[in-house]
Protein backbone atom coordinates (compact mmCIF):
# COMPACT_ATOMS: atom_id res chain seq x y z
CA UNK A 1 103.08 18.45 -21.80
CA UNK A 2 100.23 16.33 -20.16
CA UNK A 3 98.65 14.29 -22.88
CA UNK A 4 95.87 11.94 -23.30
CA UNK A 5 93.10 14.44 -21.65
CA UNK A 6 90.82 16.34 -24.26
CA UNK A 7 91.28 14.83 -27.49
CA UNK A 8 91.21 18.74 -29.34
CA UNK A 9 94.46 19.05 -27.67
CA UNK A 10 96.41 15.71 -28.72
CA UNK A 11 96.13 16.76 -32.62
CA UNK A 12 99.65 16.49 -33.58
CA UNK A 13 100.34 19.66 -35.02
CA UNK A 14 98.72 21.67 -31.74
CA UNK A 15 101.12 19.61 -29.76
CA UNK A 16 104.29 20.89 -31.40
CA UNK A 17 103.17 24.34 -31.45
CA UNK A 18 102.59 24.15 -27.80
CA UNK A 19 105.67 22.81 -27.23
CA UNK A 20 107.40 25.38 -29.03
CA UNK A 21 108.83 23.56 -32.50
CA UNK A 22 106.52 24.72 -34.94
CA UNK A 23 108.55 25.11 -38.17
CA UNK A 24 107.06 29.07 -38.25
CA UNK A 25 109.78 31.33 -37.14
CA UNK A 26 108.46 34.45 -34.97
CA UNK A 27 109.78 37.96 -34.51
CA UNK A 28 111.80 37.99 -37.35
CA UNK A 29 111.64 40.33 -40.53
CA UNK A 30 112.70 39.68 -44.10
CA UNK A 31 113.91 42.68 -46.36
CA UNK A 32 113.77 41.31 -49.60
CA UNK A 33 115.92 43.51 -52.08
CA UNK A 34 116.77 45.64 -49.61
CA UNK A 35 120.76 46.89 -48.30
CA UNK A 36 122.21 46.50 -45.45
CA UNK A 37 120.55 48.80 -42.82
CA UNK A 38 122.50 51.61 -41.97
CA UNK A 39 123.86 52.73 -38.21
CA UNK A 40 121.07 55.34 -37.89
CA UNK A 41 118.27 52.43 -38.64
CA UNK A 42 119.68 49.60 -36.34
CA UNK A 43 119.64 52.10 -33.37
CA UNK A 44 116.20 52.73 -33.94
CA UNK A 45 115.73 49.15 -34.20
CA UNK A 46 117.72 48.58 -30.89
CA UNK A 47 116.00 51.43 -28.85
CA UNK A 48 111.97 50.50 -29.65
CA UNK A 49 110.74 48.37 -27.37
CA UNK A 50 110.28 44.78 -27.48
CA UNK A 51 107.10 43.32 -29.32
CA UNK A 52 104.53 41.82 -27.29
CA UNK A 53 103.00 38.46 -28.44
CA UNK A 54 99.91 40.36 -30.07
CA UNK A 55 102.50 41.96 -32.18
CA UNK A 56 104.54 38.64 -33.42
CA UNK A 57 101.19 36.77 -33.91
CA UNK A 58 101.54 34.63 -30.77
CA UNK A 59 99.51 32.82 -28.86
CA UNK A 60 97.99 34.86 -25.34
CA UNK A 61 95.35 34.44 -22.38
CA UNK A 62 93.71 36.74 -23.63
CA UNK A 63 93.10 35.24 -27.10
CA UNK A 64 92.06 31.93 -25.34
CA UNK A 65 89.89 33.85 -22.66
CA UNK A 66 88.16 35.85 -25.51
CA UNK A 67 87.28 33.40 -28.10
CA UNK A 68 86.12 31.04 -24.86
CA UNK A 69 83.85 33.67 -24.45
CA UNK A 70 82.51 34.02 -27.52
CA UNK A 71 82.00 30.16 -28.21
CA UNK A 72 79.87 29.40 -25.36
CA UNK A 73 77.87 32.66 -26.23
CA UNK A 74 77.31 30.86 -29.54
CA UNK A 75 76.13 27.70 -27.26
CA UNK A 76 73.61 30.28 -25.55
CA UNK A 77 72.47 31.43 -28.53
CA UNK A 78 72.26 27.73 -29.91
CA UNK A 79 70.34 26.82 -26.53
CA UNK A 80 67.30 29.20 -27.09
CA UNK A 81 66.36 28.49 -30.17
CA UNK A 82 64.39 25.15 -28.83
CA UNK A 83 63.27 26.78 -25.48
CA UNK A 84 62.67 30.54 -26.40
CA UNK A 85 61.60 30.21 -30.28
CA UNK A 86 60.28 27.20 -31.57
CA UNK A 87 59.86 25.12 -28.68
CA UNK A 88 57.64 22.68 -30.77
CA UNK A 89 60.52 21.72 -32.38
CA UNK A 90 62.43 21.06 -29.29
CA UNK A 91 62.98 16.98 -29.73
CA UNK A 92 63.80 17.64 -33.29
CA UNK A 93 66.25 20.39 -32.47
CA UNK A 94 67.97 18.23 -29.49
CA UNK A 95 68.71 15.28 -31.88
CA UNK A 96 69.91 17.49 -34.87
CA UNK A 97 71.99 19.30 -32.52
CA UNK A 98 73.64 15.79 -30.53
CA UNK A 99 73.82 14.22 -34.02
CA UNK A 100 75.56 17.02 -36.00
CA UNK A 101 77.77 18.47 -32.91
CA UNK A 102 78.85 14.68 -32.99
CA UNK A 103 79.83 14.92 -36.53
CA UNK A 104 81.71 18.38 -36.04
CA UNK A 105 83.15 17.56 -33.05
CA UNK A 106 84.88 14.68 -34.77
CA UNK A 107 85.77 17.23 -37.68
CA UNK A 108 87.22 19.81 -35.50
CA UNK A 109 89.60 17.91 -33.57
CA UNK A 110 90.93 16.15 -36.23
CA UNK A 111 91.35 18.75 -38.33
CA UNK A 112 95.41 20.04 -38.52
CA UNK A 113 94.40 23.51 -38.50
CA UNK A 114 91.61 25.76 -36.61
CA UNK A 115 88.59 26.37 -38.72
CA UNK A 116 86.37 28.98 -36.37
CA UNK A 117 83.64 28.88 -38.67
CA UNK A 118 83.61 24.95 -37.72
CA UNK A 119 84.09 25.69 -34.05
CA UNK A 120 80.92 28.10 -33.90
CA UNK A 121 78.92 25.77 -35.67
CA UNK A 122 79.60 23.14 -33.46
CA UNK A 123 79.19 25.38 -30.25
CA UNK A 124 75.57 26.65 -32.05
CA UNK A 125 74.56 22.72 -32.70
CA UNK A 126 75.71 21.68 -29.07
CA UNK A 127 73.47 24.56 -28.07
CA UNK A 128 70.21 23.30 -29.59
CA UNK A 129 70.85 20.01 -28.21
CA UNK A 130 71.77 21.11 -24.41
CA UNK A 131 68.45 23.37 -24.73
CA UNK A 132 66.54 20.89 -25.83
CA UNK A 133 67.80 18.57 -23.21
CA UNK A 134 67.60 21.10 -20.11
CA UNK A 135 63.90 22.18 -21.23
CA UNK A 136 63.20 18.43 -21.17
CA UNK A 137 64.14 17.73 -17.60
CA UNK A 138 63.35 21.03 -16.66
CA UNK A 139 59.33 20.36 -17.12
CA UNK A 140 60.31 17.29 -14.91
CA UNK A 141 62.27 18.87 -12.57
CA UNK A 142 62.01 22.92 -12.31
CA UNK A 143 65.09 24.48 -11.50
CA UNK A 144 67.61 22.07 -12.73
CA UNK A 145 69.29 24.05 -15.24
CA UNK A 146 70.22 26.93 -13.04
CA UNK A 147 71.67 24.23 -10.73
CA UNK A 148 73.59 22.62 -13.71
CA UNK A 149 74.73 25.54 -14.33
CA UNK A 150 75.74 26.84 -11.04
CA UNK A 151 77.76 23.33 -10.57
CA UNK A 152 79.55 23.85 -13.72
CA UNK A 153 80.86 27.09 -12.79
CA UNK A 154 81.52 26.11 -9.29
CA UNK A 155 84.11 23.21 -10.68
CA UNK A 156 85.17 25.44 -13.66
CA UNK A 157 86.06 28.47 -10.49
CA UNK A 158 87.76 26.03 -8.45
CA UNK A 159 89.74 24.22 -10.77
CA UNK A 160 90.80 27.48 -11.85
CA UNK A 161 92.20 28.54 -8.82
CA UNK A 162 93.80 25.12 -7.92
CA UNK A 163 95.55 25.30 -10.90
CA UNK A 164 96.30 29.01 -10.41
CA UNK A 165 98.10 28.03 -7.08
CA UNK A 166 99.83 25.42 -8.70
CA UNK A 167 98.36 22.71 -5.90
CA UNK A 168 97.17 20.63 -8.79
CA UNK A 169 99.24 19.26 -11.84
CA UNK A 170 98.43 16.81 -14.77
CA UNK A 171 101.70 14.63 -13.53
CA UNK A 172 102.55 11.53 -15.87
CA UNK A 173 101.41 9.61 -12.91
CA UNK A 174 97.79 10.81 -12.88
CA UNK A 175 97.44 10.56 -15.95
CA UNK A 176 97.58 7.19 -16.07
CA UNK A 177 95.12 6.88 -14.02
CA UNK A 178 92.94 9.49 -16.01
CA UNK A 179 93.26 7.87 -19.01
CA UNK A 180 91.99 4.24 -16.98
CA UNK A 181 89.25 5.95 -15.35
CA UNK A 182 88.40 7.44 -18.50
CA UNK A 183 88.25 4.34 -20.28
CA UNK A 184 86.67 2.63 -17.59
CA UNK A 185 83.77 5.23 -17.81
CA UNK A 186 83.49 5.07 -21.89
CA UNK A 187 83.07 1.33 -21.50
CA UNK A 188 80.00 1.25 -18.98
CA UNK A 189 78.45 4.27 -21.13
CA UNK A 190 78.85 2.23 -23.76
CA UNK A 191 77.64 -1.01 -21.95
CA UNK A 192 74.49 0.71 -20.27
CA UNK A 193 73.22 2.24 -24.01
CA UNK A 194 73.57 -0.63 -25.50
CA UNK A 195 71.11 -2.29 -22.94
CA UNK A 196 68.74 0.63 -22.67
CA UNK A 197 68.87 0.16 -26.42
CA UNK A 198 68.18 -3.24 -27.06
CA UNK A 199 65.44 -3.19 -24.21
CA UNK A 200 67.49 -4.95 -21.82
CA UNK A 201 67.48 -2.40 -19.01
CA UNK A 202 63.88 -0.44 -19.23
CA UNK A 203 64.98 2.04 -16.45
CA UNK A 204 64.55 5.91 -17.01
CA UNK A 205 68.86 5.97 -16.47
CA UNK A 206 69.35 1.97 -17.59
CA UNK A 207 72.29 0.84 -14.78
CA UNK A 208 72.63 4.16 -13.42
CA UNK A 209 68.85 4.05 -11.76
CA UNK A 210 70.15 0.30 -9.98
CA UNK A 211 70.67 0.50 -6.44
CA UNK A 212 74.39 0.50 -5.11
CA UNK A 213 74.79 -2.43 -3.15
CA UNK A 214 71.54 -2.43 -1.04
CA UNK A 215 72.66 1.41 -0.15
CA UNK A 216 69.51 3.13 -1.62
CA UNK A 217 71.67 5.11 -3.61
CA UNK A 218 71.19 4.98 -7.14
CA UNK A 219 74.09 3.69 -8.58
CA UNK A 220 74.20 6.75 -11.34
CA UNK A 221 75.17 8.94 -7.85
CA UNK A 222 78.28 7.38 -7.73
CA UNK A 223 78.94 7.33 -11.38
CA UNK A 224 77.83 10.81 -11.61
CA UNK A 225 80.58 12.18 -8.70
CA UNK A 226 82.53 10.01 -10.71
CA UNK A 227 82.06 11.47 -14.19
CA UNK A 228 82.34 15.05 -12.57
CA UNK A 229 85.47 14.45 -10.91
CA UNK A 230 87.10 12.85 -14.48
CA UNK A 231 85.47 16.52 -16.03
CA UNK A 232 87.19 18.50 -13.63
CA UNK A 233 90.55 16.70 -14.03
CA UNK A 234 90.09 17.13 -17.93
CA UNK A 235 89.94 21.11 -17.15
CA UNK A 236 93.13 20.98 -15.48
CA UNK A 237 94.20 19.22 -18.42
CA UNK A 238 93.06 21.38 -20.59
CA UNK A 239 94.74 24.75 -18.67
CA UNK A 240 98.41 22.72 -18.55
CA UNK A 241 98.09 22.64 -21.81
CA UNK A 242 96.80 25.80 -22.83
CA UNK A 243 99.53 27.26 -20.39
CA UNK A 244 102.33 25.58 -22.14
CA UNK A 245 101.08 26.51 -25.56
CA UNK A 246 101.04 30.49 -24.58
CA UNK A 247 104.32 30.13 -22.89
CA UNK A 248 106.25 28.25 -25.73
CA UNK A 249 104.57 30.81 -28.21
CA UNK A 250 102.12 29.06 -30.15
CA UNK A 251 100.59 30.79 -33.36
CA UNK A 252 98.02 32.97 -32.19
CA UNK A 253 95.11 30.84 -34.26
CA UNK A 254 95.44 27.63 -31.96
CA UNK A 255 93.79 30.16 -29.60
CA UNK A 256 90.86 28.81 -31.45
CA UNK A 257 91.52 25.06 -30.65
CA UNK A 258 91.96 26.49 -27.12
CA UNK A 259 88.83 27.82 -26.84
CA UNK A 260 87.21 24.90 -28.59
CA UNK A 261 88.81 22.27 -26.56
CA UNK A 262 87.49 24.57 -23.27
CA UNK A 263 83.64 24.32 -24.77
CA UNK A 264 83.72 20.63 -25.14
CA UNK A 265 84.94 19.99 -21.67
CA UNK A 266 82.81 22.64 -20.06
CA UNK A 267 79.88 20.69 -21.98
CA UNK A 268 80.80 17.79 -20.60
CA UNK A 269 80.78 18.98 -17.25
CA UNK A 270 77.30 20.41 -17.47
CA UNK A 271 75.91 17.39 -19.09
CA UNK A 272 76.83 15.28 -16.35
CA UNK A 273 75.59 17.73 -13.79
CA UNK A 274 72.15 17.96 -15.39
CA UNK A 275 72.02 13.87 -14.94
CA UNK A 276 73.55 13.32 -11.77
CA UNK A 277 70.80 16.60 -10.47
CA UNK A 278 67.93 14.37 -12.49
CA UNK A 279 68.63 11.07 -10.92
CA UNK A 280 69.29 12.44 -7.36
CA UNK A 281 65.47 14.18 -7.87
CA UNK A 282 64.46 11.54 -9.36
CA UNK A 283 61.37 10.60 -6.77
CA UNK A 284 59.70 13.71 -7.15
């Protein structure tokens, strides 16, 4: 299994249920205080058919695809309370919702077991804070959350279907890489708020609104391809690992951590579109 992508993922006990050694045994029956079954009883036995993983409590696509569904409805939701019904309280809103989808972001993948009631609540907080955010740069720049949006799905479509075809792989090899590029990006995040916070770097996006190398091109274009092409590489993460968890029979509930692990990336991705869109409009 690819690991070292989405952090949900790497929680040790989701890792050896994906991998199939889970210490729960599946498809099998105790009869406590009961004989042995007689002829007529184990050729009924032998001549049903065979369970499907619904019936042994197993992990499926459908579970994953389903509860996927339903989280980033709950971000929807989340997202219209600050633009649709108390837009005065949209800054408020946007920091409560960054601060505590922080918290239970932390919470949920750490956590050894799936807690939905967790995952919602961090998919309605995310909400508030990505509608909060869009309406912001959406007074500044009208149409930008439709484009987010359409970019996310774009890269969520055709990562899909590259992965579908089996043309792309999370190999050992590029992960390595992943995980460099990954740190590489968490360091100059890290480098460029602490300067925007300390006043060092009064720019709208702090290093991101510098010039690349006398190009005119901000240099948060570049990091923004960047940071979308790391996103993308996370979803294909993300289905490996999904796709080994369903196929080594994972309890059906880690379709929760699936479909939490799906929402984080996916609001990744549209984060960084909404950014990289901002700064590439960023003379109007």
């Amino acid at each position: 299994m690819a690991i070292g992508g989405n952090p949900v993922f790497n929680g040790k006990t989701f890792r050896s249920a994906a991998r199939g050694t889970s210490p729960a045994a599946y498809g099998t029956t105790t009869f406590a205080g009961q004989s042995a079954l007689n002829q007529q009883q184990l050729e009924h036995m032998y001549n049903r058919p065979a369970a499907g993983p619904a019936e042994t409590g197993r992990m499926t696509y459908d579970d994953v695809i389903v509860k996927t569904i339903l989280s980033i409805a709950v971000v929807l939701v989340g997202a219209a309370i600050p633009v649709f019904l108390v837009p005065g309280l949209a800054p408020v809103l946007m920091v409560v919702g960054l601060i505590g989808g922080l918290v239970l972001g932390l919470v949920n993948s750490f956590k050894r077991e799936p807690v939905p009631a967790l995952i919602l609540a961090y998919s309605a907080l995310e909400g508030m804070f990505l509608g909060g955010i869009t309406m912001f740069l959406e007074a500044s720049f009208p149409g930008i959350a439709i484009q987010a949006l359409l970019g996310t799905l774009t890269v969520f479509g055709v990562t899909l279907a590259l992965f579908k075809s089996g043309k792309v792989r999370a190999t050992p090899k590029a992960m390595k890489f992943f995980m460099i590029a990954m740190l590489s990006y968490l360091a100059f995040s890290l480098i460029n708020l602490g300067l925007m916070a300390f006043g060092l770097n009064d720019n709208p996006w702090g290093l991101r609104s510098e010039e690349f190398l006398g190009t005119g091109i901000p240099f948060g274009v570049i990091i923004g391809i960047f940071a979308i092409g790391l996103a993308a590489f996370s979803l294909i993460i993300d289905f490996t690992q999904i796709d080994e968890a369903v196929k080594h029979g994972a309890p059906q509930r880690y379709s929760w951590t699936a479909a939490f692990g799906l929402t984080v990336t996916l609001i990744w991705l549209y984060v960084e579109f909404l950014r990289l869109i901002a700064i590439l409009r960023g003379d109007e």
